[in-house]
PDB file of N, CA and C in Angstrom:
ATOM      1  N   UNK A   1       0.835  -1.186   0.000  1.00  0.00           N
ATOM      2  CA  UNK A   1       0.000   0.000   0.000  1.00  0.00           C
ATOM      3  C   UNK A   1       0.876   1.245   0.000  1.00  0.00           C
ATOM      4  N   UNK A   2       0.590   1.729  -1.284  1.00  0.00           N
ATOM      5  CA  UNK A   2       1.124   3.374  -1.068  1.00  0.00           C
ATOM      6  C   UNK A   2       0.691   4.671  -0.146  1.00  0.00           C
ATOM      7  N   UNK A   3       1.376   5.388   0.363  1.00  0.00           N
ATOM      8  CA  UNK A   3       0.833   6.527   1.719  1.00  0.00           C
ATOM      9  C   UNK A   3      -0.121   7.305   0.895  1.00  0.00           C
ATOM     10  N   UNK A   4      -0.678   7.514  -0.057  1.00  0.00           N
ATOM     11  CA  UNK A   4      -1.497   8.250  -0.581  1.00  0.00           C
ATOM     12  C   UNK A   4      -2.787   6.927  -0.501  1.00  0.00           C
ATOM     13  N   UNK A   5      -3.103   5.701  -0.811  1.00  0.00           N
ATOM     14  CA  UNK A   5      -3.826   5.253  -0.007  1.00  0.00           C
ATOM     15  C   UNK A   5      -3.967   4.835   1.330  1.00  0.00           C
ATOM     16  N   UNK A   6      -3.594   5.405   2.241  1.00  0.00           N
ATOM     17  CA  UNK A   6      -3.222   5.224   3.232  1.00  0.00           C
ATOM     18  C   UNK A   6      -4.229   6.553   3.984  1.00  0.00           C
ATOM     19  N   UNK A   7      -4.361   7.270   2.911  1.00  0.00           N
ATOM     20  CA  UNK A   7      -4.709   8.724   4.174  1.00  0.00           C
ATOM     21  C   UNK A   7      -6.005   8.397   3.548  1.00  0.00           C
ATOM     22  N   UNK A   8      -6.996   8.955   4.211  1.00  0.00           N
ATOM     23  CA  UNK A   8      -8.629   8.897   4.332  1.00  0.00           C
ATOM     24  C   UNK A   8      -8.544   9.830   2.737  1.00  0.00           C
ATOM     25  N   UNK A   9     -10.174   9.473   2.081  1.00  0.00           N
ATOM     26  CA  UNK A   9     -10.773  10.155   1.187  1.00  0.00           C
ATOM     27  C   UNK A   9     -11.143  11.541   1.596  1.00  0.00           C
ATOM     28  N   UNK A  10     -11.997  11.818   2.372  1.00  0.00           N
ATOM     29  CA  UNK A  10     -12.381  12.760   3.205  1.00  0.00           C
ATOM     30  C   UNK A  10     -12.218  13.159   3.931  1.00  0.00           C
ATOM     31  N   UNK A  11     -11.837  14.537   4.050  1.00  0.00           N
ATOM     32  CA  UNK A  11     -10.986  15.765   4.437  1.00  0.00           C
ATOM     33  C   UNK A  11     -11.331  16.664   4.991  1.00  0.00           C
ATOM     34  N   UNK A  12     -11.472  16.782   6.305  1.00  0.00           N
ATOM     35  CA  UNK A  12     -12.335  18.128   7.020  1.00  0.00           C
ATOM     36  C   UNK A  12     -11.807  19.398   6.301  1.00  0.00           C
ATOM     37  N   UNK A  13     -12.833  19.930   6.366  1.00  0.00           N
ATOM     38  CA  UNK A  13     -12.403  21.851   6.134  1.00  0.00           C
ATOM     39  C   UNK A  13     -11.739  22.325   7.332  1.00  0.00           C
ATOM     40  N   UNK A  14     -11.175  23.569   6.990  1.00  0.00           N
ATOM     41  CA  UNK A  14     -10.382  24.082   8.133  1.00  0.00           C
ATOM     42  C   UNK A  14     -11.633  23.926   9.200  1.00  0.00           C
ATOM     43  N   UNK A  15     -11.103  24.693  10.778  1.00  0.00           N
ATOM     44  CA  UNK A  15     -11.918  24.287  12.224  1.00  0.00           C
ATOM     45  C   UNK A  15     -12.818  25.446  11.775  1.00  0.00           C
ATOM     46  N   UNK A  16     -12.580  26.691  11.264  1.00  0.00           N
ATOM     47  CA  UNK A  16     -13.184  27.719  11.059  1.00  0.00           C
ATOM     48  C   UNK A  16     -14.556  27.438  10.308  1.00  0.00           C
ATOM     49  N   UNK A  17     -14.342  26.825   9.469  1.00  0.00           N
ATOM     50  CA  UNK A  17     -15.789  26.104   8.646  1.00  0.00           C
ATOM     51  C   UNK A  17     -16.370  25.179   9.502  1.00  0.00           C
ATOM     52  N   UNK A  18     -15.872  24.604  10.121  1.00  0.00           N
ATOM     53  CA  UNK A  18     -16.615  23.816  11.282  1.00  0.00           C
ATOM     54  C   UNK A  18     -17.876  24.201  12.374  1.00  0.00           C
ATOM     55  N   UNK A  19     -17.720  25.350  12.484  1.00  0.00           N
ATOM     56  CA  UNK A  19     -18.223  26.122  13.695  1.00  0.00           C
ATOM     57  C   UNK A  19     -18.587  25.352  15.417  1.00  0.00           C
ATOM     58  N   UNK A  20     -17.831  24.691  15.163  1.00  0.00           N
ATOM     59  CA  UNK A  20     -17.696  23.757  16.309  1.00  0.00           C
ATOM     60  C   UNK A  20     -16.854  22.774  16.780  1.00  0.00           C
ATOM     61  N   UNK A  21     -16.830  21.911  17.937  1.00  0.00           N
ATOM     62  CA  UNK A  21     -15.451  20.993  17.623  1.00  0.00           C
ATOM     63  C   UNK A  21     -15.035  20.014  17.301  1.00  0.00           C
ATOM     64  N   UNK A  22     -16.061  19.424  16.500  1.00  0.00           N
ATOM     65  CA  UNK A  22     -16.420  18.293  15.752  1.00  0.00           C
ATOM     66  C   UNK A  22     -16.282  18.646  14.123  1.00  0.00           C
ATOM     67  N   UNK A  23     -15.779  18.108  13.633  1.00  0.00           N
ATOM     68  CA  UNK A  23     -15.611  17.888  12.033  1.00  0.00           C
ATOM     69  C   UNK A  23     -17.282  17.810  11.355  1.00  0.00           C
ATOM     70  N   UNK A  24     -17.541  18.189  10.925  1.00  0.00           N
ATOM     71  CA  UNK A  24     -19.056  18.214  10.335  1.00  0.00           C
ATOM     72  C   UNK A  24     -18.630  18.271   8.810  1.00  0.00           C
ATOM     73  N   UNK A  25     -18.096  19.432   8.041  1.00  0.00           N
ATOM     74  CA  UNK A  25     -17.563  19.656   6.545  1.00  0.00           C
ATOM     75  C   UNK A  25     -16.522  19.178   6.001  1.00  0.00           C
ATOM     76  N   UNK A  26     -16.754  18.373   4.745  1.00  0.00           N
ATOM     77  CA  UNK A  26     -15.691  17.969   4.427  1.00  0.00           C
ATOM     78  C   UNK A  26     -15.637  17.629   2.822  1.00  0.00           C
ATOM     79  N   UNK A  27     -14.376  17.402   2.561  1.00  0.00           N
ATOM     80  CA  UNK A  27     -14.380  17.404   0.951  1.00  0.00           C
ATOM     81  C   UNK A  27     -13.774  16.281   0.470  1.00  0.00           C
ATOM     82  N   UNK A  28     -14.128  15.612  -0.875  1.00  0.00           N
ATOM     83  CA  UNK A  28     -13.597  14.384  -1.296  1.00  0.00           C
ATOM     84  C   UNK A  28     -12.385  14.962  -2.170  1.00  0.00           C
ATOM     85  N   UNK A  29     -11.171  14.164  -1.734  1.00  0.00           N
ATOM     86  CA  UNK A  29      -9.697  14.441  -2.177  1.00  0.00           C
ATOM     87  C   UNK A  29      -9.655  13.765  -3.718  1.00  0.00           C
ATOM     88  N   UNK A  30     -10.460  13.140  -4.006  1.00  0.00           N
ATOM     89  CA  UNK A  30     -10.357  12.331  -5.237  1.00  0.00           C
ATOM     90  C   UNK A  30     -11.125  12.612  -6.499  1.00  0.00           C
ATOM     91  N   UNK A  31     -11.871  14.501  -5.748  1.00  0.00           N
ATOM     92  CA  UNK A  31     -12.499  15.269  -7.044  1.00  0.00           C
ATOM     93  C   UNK A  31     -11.809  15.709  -8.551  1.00  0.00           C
ATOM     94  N   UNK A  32     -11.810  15.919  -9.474  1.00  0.00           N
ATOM     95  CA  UNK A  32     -10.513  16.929 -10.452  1.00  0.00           C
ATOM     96  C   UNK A  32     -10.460  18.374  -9.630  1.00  0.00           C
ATOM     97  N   UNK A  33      -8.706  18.609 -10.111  1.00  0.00           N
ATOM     98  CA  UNK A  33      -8.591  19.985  -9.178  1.00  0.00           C
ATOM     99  C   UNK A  33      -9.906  20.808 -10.152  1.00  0.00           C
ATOM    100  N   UNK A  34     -10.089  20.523 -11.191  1.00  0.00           N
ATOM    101  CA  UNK A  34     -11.264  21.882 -11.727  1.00  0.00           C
ATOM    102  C   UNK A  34     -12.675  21.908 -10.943  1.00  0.00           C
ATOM    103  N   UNK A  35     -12.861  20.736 -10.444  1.00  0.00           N
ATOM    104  CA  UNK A  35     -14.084  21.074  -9.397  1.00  0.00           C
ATOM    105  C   UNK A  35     -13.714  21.841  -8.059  1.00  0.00           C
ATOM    106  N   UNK A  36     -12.412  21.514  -7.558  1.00  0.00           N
ATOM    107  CA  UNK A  36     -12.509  21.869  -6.840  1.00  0.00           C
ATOM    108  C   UNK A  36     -12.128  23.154  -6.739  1.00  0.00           C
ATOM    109  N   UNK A  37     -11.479  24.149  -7.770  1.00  0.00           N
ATOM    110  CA  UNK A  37     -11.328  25.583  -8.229  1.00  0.00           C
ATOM    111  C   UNK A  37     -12.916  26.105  -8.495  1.00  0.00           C
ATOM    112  N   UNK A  38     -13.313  25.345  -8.711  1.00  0.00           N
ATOM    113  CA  UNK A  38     -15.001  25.490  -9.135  1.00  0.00           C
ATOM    114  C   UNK A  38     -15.375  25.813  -7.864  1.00  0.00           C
ATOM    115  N   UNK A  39     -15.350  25.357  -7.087  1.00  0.00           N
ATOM    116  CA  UNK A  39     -16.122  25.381  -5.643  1.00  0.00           C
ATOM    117  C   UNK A  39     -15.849  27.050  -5.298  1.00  0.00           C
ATOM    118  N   UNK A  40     -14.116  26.668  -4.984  1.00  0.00           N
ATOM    119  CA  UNK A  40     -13.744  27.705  -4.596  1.00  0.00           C
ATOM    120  C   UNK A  40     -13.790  29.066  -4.852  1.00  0.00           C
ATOM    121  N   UNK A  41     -13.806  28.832  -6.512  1.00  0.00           N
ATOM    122  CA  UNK A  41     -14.541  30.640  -7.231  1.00  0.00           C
ATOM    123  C   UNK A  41     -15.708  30.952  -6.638  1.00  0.00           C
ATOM    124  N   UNK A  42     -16.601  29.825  -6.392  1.00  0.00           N
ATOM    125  CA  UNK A  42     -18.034  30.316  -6.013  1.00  0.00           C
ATOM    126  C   UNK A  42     -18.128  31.114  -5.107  1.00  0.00           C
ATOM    127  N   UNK A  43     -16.950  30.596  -4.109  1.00  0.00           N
ATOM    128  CA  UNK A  43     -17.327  30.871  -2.451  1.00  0.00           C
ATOM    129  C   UNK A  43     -16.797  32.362  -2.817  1.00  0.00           C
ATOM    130  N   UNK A  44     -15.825  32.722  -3.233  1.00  0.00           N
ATOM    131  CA  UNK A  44     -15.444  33.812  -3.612  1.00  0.00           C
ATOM    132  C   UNK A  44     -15.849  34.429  -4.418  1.00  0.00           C
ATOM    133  N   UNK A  45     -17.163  34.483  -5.851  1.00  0.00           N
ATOM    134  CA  UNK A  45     -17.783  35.269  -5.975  1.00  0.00           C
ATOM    135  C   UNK A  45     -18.870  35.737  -5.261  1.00  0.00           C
ATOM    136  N   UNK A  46     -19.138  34.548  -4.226  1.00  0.00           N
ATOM    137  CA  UNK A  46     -20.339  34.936  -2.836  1.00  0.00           C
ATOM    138  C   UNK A  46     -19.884  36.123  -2.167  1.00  0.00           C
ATOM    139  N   UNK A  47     -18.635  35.830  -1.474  1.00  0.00           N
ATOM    140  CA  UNK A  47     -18.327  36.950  -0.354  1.00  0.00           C
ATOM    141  C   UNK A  47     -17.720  38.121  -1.295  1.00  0.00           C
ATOM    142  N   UNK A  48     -17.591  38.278  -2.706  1.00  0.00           N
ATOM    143  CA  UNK A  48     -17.589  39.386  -3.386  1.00  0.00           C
ATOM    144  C   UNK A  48     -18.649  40.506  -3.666  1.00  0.00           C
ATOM    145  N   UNK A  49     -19.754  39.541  -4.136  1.00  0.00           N
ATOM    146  CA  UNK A  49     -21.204  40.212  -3.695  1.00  0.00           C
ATOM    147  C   UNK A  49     -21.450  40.203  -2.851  1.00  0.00           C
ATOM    148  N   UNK A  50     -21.150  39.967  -1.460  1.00  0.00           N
ATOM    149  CA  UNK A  50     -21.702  40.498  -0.185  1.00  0.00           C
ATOM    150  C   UNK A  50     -21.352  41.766   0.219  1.00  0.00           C
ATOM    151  N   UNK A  51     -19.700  41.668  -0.076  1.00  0.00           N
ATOM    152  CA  UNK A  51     -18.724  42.769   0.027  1.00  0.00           C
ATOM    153  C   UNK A  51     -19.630  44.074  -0.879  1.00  0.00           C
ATOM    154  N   UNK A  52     -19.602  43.703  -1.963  1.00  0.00           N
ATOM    155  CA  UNK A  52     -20.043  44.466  -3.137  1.00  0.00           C
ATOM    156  C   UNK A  52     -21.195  45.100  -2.380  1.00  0.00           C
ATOM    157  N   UNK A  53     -22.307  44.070  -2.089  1.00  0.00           N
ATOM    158  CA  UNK A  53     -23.704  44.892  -1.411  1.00  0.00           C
ATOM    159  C   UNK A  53     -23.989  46.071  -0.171  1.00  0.00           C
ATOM    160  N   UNK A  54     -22.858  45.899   0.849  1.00  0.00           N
ATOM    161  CA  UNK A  54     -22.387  46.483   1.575  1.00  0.00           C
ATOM    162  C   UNK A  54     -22.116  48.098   1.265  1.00  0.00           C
ATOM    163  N   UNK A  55     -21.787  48.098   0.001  1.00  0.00           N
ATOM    164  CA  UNK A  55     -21.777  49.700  -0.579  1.00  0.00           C
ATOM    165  C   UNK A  55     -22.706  49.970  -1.156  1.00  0.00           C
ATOM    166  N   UNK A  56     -23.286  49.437  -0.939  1.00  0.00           N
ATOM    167  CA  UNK A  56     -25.320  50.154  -1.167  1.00  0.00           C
ATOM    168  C   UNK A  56     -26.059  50.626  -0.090  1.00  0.00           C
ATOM    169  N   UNK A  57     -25.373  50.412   0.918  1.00  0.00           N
ATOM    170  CA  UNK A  57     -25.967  50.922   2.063  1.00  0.00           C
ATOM    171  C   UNK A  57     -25.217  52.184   2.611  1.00  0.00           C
ATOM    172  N   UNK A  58     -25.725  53.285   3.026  1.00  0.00           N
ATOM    173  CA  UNK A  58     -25.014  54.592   3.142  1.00  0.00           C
ATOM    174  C   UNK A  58     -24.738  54.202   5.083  1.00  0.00           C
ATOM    175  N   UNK A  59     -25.904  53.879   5.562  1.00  0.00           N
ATOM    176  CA  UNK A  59     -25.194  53.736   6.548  1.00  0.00           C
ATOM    177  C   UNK A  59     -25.475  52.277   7.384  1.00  0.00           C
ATOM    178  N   UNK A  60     -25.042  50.986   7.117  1.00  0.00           N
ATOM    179  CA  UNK A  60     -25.267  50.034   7.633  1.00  0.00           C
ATOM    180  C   UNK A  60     -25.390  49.889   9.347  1.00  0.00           C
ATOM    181  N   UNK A  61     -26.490  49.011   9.712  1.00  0.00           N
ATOM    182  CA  UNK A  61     -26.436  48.945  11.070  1.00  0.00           C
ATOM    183  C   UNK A  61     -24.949  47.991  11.470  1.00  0.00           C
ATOM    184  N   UNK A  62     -24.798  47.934  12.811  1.00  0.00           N
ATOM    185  CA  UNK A  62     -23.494  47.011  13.021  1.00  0.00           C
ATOM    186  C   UNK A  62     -23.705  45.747  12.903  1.00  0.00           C
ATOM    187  N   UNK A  63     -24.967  45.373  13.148  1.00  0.00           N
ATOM    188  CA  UNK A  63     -25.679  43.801  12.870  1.00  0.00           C
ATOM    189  C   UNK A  63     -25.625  43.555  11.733  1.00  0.00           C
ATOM    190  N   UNK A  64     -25.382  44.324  10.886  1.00  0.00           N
ATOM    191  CA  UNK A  64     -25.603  43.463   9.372  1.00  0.00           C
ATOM    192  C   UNK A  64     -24.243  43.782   8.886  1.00  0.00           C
ATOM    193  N   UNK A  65     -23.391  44.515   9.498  1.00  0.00           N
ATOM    194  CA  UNK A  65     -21.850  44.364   9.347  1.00  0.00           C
ATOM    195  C   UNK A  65     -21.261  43.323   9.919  1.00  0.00           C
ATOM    196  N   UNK A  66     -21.775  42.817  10.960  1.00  0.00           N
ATOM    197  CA  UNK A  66     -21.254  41.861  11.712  1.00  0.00           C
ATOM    198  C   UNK A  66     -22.242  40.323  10.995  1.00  0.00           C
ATOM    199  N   UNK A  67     -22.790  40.134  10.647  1.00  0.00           N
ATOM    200  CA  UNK A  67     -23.032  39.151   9.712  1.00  0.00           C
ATOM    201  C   UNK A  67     -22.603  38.617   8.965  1.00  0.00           C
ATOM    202  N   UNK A  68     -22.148  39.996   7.963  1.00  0.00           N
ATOM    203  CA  UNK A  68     -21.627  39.729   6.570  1.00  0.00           C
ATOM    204  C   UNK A  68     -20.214  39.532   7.106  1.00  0.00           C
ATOM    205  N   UNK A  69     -19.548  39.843   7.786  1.00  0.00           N
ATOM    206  CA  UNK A  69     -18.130  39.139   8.827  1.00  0.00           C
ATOM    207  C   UNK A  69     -18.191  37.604   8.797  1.00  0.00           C
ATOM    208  N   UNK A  70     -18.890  37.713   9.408  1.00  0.00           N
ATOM    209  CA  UNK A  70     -19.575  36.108   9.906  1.00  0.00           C
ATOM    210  C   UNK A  70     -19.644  35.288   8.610  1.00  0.00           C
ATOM    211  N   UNK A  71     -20.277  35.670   8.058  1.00  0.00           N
ATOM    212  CA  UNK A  71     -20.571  34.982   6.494  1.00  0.00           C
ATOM    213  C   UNK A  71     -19.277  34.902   5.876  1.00  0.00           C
ATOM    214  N   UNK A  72     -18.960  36.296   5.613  1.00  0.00           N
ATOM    215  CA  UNK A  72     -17.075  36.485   4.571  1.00  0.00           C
ATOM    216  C   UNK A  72     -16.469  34.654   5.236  1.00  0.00           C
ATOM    217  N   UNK A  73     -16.176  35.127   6.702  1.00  0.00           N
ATOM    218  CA  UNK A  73     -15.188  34.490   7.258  1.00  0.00           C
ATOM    219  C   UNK A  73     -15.538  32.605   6.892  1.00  0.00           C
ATOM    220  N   UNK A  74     -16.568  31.987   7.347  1.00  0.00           N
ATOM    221  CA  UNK A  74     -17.001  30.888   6.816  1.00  0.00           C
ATOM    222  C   UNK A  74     -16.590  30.686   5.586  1.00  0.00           C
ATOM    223  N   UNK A  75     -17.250  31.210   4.412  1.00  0.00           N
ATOM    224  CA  UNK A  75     -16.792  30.761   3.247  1.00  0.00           C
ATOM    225  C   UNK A  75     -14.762  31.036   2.869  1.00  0.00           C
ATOM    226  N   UNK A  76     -14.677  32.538   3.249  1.00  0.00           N
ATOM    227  CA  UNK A  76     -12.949  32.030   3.086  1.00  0.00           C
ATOM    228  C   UNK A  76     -12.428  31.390   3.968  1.00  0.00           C
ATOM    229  N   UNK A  77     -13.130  30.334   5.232  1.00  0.00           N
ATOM    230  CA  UNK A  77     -12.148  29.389   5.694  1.00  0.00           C
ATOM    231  C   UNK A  77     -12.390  28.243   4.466  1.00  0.00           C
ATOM    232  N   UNK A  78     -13.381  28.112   4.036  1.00  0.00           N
ATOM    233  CA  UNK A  78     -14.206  26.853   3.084  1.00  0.00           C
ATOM    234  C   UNK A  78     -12.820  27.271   2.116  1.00  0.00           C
ATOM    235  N   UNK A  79     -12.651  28.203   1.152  1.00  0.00           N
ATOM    236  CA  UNK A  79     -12.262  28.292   0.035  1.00  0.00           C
ATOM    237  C   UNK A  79     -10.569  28.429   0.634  1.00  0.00           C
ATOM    238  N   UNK A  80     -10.261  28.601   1.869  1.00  0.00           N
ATOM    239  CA  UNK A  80      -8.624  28.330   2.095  1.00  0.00           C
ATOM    240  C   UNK A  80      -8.391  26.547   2.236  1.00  0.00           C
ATOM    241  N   UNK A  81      -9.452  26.041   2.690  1.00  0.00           N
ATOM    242  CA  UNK A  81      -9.513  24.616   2.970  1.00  0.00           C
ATOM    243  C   UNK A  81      -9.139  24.022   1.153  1.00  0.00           C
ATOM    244  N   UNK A  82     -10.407  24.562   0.753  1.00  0.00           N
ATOM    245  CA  UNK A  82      -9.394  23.889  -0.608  1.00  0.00           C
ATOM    246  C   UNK A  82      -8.634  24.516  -1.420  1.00  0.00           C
ATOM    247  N   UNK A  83      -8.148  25.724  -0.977  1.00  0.00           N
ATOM    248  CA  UNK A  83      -6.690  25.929  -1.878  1.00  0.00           C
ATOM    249  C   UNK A  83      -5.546  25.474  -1.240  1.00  0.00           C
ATOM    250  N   UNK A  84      -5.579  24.842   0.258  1.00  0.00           N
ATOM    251  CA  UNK A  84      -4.492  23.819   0.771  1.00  0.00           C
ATOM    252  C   UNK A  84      -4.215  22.743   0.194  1.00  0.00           C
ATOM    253  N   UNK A  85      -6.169  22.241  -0.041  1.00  0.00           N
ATOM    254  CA  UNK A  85      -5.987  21.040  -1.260  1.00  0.00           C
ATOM    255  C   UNK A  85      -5.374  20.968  -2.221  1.00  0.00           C
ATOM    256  N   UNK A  86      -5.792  21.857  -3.127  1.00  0.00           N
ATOM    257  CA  UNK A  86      -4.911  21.650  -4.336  1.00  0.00           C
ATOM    258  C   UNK A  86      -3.438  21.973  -4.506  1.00  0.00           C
ATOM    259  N   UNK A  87      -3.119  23.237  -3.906  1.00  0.00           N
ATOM    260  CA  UNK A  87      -1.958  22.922  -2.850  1.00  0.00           C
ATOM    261  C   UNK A  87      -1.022  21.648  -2.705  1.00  0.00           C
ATOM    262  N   UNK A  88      -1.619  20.759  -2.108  1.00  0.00           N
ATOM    263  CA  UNK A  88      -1.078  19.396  -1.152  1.00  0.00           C
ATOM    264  C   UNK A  88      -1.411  18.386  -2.850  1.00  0.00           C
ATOM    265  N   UNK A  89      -2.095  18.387  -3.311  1.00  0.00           N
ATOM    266  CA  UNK A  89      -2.020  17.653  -5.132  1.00  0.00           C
ATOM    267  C   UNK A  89      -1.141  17.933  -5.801  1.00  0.00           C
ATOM    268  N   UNK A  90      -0.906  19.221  -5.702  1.00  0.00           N
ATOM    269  CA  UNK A  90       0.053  19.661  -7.153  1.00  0.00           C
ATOM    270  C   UNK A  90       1.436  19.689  -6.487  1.00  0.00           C
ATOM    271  N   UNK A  91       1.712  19.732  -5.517  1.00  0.00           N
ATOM    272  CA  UNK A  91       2.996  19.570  -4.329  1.00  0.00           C
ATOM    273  C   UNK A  91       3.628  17.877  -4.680  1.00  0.00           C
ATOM    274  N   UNK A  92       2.530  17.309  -4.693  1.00  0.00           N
ATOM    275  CA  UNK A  92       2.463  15.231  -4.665  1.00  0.00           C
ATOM    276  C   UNK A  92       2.752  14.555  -6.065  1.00  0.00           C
ATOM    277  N   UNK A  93       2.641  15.528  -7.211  1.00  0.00           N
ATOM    278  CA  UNK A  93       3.102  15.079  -8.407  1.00  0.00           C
ATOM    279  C   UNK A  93       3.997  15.064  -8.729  1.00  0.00           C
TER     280      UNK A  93
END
């Protein structure tokens, strides 16, 4: 058995995507890196338009600044989780 079968398919997201201390999110290592760049644009055209929406408001309350925090931060732990991935693939070739 080679160490690349050796390590699990499924891959927690960073703890930050977790929101707790249990592993709940996770991603299959055995996707093509283009899905998984796929994912990751998404999450990042999400928190672009959030960002983006934020300047439509002249004067936002702190609750909905502190949301869209909340939100940003989730998805760029999601989308750092898999640029470690592909990362740790293209490192292994």
């Amino acid at each position: 058995m080679t160490n690349s079968e050796n390590t699990p398919r499924f891959i927690p997201l960073n703890q930050s995507s977790q929101c707790n201390s249990n592993n709940v999110l996770y991603y299959d290592k055995h996707v093509p890196i283009e899905s998984i760049l796929e994912c990751a644009t998404g999450r990042l055209s999400a928190i672009l338009g959030l960002v983006e929406s934020l300047h439509e408001y002249n004067n936002p309350s702190p609750y909905a600044v502190q949301k869209i925090a909340i939100v940003s931060t989730l998805l760029l732990s999601d989308v750092m989780s898999l640029i470690n991935m592909i990362q740790s693939i293209t490192q292994d070739r």
